[in-house]
PDB file of N, CA and C in Angstrom:
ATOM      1  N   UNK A   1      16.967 -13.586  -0.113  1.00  0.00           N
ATOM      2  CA  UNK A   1      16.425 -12.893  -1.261  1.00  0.00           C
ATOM      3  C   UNK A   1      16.917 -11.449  -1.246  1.00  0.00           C
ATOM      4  N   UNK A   2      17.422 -10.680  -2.722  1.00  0.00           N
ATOM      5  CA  UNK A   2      17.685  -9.928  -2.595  1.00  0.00           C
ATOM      6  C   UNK A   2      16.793  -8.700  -2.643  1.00  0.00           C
ATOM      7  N   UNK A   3      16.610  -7.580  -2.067  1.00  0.00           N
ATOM      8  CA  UNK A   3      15.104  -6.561  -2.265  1.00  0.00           C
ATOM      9  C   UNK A   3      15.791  -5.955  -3.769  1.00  0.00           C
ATOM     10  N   UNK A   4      14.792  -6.179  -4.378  1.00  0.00           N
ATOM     11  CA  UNK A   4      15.240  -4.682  -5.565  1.00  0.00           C
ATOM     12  C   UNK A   4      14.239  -3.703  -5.831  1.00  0.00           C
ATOM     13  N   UNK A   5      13.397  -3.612  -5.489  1.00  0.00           N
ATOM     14  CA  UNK A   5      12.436  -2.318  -5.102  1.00  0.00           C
ATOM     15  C   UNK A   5      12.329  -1.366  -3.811  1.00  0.00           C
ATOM     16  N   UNK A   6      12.195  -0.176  -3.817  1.00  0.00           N
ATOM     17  CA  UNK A   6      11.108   0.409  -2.519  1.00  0.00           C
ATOM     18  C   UNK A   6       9.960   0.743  -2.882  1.00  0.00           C
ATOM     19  N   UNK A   7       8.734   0.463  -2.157  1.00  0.00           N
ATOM     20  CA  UNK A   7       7.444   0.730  -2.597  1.00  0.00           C
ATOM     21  C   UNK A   7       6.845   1.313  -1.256  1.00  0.00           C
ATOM     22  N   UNK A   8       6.580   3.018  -1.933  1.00  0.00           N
ATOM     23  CA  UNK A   8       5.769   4.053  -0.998  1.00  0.00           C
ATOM     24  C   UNK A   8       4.266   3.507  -1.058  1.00  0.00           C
ATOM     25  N   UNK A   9       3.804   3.700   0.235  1.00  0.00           N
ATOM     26  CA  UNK A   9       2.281   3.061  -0.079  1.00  0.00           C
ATOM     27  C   UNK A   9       2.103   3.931   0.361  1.00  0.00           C
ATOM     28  N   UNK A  10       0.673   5.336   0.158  1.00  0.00           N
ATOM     29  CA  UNK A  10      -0.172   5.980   1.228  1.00  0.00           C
ATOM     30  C   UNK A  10      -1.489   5.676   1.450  1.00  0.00           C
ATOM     31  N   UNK A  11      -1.789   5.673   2.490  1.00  0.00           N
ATOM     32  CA  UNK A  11      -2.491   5.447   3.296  1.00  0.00           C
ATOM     33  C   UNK A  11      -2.122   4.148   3.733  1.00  0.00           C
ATOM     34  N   UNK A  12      -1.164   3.662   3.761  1.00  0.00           N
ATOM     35  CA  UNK A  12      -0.962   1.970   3.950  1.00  0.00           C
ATOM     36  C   UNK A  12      -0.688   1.746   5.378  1.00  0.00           C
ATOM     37  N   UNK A  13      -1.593   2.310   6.229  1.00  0.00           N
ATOM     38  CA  UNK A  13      -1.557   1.743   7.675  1.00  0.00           C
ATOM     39  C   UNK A  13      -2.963   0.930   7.785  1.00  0.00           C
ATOM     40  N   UNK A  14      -4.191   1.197   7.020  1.00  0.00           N
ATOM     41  CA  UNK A  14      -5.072   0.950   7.148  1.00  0.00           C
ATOM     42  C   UNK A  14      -5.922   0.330   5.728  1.00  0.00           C
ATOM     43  N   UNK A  15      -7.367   0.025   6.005  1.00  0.00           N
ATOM     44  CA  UNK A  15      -7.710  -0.210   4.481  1.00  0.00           C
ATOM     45  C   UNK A  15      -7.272  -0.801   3.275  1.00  0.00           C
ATOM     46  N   UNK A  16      -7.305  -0.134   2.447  1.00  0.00           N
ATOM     47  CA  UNK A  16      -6.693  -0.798   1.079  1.00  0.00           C
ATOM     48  C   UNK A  16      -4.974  -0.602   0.902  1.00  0.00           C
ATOM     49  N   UNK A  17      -4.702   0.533   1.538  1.00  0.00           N
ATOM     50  CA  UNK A  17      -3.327   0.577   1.796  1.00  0.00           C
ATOM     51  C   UNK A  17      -2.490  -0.667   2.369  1.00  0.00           C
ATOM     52  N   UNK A  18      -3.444  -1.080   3.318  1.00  0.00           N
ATOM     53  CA  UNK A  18      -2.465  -1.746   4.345  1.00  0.00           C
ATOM     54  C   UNK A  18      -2.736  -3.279   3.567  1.00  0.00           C
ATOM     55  N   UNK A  19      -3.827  -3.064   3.047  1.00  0.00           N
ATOM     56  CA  UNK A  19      -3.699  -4.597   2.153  1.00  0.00           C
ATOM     57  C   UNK A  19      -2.981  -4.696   0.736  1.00  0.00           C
ATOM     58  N   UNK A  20      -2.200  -3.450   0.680  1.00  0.00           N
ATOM     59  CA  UNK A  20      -1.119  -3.529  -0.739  1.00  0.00           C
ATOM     60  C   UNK A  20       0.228  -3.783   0.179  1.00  0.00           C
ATOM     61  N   UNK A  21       0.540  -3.080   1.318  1.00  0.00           N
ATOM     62  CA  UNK A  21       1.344  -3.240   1.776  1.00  0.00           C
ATOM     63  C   UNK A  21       1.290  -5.084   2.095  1.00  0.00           C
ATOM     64  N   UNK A  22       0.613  -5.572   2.454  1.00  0.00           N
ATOM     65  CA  UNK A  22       0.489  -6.824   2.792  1.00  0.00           C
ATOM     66  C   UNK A  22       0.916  -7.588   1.655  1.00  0.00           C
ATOM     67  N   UNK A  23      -0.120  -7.503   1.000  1.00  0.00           N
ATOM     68  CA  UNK A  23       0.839  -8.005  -0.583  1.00  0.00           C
ATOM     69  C   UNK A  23       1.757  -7.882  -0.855  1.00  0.00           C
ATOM     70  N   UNK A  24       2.186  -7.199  -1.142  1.00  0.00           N
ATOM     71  CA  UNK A  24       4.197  -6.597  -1.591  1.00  0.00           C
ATOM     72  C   UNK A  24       4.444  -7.321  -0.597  1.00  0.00           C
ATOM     73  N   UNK A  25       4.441  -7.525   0.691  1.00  0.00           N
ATOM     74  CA  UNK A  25       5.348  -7.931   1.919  1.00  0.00           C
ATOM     75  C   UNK A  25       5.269  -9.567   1.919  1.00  0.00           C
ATOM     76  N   UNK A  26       4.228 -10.242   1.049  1.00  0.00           N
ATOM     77  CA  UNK A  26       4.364 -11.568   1.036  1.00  0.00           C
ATOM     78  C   UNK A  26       4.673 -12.110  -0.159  1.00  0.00           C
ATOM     79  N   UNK A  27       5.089 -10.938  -1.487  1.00  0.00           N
ATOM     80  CA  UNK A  27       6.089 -11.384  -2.552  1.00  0.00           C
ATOM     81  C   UNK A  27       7.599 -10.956  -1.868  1.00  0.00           C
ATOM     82  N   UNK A  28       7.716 -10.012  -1.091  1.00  0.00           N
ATOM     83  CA  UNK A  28       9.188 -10.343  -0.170  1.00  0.00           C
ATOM     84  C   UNK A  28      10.629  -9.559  -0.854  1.00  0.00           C
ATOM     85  N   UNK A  29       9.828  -8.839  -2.145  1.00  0.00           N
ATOM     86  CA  UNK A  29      10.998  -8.247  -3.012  1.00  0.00           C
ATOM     87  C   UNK A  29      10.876  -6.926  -2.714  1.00  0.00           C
ATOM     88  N   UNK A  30      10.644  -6.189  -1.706  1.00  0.00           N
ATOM     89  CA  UNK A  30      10.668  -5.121  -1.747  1.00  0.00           C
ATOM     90  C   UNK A  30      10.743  -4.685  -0.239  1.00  0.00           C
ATOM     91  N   UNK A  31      11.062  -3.277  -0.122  1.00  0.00           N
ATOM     92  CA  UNK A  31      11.490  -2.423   1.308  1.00  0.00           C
ATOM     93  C   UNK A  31       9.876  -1.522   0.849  1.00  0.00           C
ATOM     94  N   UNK A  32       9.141  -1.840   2.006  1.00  0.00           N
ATOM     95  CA  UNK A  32       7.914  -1.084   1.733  1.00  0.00           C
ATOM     96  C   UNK A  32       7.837   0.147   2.649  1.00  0.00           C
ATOM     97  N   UNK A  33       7.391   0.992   2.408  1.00  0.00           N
ATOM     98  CA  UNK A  33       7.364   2.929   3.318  1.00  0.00           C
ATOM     99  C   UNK A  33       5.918   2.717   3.700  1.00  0.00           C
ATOM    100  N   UNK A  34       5.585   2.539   4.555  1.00  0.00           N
ATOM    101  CA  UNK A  34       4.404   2.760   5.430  1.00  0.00           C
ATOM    102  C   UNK A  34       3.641   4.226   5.207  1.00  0.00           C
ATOM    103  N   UNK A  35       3.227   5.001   4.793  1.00  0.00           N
ATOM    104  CA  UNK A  35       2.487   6.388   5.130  1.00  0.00           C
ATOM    105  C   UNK A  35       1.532   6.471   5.730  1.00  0.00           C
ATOM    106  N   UNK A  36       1.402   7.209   6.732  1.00  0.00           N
ATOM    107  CA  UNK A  36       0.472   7.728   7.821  1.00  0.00           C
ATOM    108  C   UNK A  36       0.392   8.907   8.091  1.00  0.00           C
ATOM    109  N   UNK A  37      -0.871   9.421   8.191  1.00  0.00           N
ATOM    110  CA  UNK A  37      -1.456  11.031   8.567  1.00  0.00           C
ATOM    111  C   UNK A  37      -1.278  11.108   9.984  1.00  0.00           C
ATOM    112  N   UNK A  38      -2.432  10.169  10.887  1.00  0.00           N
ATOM    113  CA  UNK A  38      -2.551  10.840  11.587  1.00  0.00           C
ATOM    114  C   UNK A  38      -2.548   9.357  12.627  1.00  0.00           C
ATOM    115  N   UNK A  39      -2.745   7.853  12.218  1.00  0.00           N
ATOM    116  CA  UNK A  39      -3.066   6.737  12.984  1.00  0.00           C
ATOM    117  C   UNK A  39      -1.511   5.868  13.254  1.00  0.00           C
ATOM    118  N   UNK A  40      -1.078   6.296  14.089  1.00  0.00           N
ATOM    119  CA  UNK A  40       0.658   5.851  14.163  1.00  0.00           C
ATOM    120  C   UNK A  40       0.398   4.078  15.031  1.00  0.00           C
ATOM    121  N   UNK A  41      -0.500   4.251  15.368  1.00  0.00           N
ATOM    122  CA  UNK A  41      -0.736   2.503  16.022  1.00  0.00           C
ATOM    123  C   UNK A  41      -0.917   1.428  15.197  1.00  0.00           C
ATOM    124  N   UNK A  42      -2.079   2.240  14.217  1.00  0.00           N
ATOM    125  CA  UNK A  42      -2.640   1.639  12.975  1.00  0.00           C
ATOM    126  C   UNK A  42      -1.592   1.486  11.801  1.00  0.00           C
ATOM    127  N   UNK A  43      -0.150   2.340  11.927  1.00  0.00           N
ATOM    128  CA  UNK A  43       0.823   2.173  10.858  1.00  0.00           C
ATOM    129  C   UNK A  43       2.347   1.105  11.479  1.00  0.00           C
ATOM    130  N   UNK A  44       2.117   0.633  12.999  1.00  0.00           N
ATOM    131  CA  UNK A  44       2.791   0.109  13.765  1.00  0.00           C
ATOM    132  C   UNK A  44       2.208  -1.162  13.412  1.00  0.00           C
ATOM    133  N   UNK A  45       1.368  -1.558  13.187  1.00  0.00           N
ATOM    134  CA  UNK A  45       0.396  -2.944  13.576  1.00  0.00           C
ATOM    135  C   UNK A  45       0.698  -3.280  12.407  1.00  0.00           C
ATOM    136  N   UNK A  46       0.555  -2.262  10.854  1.00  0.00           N
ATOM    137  CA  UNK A  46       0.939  -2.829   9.791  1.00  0.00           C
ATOM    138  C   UNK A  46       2.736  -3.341   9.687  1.00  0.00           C
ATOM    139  N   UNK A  47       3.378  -2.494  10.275  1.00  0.00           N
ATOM    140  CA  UNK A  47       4.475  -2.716  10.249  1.00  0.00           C
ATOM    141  C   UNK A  47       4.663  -4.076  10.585  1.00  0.00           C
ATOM    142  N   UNK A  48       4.516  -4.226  12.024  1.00  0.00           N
ATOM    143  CA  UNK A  48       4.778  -5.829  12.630  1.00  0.00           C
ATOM    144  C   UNK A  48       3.845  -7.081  11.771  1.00  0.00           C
ATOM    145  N   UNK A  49       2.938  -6.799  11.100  1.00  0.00           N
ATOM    146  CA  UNK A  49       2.577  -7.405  10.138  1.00  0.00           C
ATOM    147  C   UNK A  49       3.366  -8.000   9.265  1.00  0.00           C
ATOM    148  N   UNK A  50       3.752  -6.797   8.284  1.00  0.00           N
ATOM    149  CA  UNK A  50       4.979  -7.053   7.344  1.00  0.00           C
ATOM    150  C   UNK A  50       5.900  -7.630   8.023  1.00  0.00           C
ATOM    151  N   UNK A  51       6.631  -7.021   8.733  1.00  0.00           N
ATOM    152  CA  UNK A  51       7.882  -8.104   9.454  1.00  0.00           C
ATOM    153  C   UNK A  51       7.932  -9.443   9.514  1.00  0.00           C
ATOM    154  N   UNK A  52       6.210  -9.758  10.195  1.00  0.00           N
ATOM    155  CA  UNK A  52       5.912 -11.011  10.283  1.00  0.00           C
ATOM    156  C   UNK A  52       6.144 -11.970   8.922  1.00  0.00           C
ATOM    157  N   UNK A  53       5.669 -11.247   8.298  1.00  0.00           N
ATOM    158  CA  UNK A  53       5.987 -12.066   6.930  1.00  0.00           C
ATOM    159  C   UNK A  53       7.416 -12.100   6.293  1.00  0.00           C
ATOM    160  N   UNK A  54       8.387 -11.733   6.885  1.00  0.00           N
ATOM    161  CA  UNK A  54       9.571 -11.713   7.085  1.00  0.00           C
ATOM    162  C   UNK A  54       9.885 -10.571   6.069  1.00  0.00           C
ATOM    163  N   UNK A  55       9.373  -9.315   5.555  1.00  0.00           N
ATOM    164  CA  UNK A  55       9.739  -8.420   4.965  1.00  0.00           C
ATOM    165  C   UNK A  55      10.055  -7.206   5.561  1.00  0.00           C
ATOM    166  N   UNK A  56      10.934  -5.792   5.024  1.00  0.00           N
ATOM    167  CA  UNK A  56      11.314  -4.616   5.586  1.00  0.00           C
ATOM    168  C   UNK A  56      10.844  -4.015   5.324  1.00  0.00           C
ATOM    169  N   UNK A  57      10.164  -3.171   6.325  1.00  0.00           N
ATOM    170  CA  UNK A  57       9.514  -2.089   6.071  1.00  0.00           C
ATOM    171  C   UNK A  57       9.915  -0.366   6.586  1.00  0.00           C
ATOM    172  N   UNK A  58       9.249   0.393   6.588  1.00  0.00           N
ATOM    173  CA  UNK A  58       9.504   1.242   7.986  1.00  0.00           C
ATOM    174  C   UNK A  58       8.530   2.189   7.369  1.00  0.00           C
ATOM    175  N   UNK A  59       7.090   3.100   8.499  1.00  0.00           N
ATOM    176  CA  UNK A  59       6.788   3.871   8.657  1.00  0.00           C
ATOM    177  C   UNK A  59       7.563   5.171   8.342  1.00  0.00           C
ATOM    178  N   UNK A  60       6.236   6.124   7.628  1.00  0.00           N
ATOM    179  CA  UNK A  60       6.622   7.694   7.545  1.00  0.00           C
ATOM    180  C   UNK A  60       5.798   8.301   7.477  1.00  0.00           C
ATOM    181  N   UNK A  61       5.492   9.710   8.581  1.00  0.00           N
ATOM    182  CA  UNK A  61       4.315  10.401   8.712  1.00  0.00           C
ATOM    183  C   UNK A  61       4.616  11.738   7.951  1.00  0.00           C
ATOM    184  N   UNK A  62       3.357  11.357   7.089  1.00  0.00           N
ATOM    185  CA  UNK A  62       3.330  12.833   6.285  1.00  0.00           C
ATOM    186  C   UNK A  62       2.140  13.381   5.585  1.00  0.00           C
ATOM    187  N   UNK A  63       1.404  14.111   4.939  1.00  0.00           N
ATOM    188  CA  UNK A  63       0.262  14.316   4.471  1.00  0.00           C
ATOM    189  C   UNK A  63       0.307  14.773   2.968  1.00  0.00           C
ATOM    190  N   UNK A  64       0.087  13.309   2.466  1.00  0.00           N
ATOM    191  CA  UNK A  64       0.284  13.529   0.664  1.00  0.00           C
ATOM    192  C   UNK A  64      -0.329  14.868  -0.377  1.00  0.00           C
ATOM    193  N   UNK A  65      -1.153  15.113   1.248  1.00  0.00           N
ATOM    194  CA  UNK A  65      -1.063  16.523   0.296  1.00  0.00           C
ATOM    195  C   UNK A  65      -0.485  17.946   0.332  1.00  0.00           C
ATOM    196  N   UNK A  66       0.405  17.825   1.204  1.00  0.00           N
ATOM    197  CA  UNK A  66       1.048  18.895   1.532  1.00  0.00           C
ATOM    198  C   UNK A  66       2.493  18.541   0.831  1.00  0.00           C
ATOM    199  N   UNK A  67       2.905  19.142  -0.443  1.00  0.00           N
ATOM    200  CA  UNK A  67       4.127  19.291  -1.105  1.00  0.00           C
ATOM    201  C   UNK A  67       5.437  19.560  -0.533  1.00  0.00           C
ATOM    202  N   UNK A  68       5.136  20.403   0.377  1.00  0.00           N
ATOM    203  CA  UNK A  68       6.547  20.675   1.074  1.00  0.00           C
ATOM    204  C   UNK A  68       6.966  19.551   2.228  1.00  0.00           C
ATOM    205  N   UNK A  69       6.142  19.069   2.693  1.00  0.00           N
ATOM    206  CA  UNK A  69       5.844  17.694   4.329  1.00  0.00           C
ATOM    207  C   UNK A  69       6.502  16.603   3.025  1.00  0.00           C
ATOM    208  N   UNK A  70       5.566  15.973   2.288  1.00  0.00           N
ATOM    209  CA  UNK A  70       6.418  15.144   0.974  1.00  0.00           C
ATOM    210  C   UNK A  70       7.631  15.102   0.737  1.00  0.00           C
ATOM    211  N   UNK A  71       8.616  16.374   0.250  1.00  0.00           N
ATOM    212  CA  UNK A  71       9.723  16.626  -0.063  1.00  0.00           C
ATOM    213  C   UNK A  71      10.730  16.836   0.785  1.00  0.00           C
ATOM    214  N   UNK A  72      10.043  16.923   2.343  1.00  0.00           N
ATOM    215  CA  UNK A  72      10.932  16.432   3.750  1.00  0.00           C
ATOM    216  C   UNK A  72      11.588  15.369   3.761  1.00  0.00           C
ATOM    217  N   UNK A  73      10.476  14.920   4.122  1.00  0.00           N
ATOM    218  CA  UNK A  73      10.212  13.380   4.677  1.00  0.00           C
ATOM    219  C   UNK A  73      10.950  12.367   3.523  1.00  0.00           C
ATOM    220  N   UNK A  74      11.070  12.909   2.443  1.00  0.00           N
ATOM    221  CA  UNK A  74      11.639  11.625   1.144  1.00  0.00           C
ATOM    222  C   UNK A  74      13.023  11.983   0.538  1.00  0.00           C
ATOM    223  N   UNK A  75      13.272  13.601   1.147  1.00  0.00           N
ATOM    224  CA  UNK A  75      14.609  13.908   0.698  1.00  0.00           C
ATOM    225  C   UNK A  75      15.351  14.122   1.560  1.00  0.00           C
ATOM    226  N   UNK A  76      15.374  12.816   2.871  1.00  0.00           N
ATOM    227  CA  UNK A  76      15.892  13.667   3.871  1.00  0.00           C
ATOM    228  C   UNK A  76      17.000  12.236   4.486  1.00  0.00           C
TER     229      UNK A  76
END
């Protein structure tokens, strides 16, 4: 299958995040961005999750509310 999306999730290590990330990762069309503040185990566990479901993902720590950390991390 070919991906034709990327889909930023934040907060998607945990909670409702991590259950959108889950979703997207078991329709399989997309490269999903993990976001995490501060729980890097909790954004690892989602990761190997997704994988499991045979989708790509990859973690990125940043704090959606800091504008300049954002424009690092996504233009880099």
């Amino acid at each position: 299958m070919t991906i034709n999306e990327v889909c930023l999730v934040t907060g998607g290590s945990r909670g409702i995040g991590k259950a959108i990330c889950l979703k997207l990762a078991s329709e399989n069309a997309y490269h999903i961005l993990i976001n995490y503040q501060s729980n890097k185990e909790a954004a690892l566990q989602t990761l190997a999750e997704i994988e499991a479901l045979g989708a790509t993902a990859e973690i990125l720590k940043f704090d959606v509310a800091d504008h300049e950390a954002v424009n690092k991390v996504l233009h880099t």
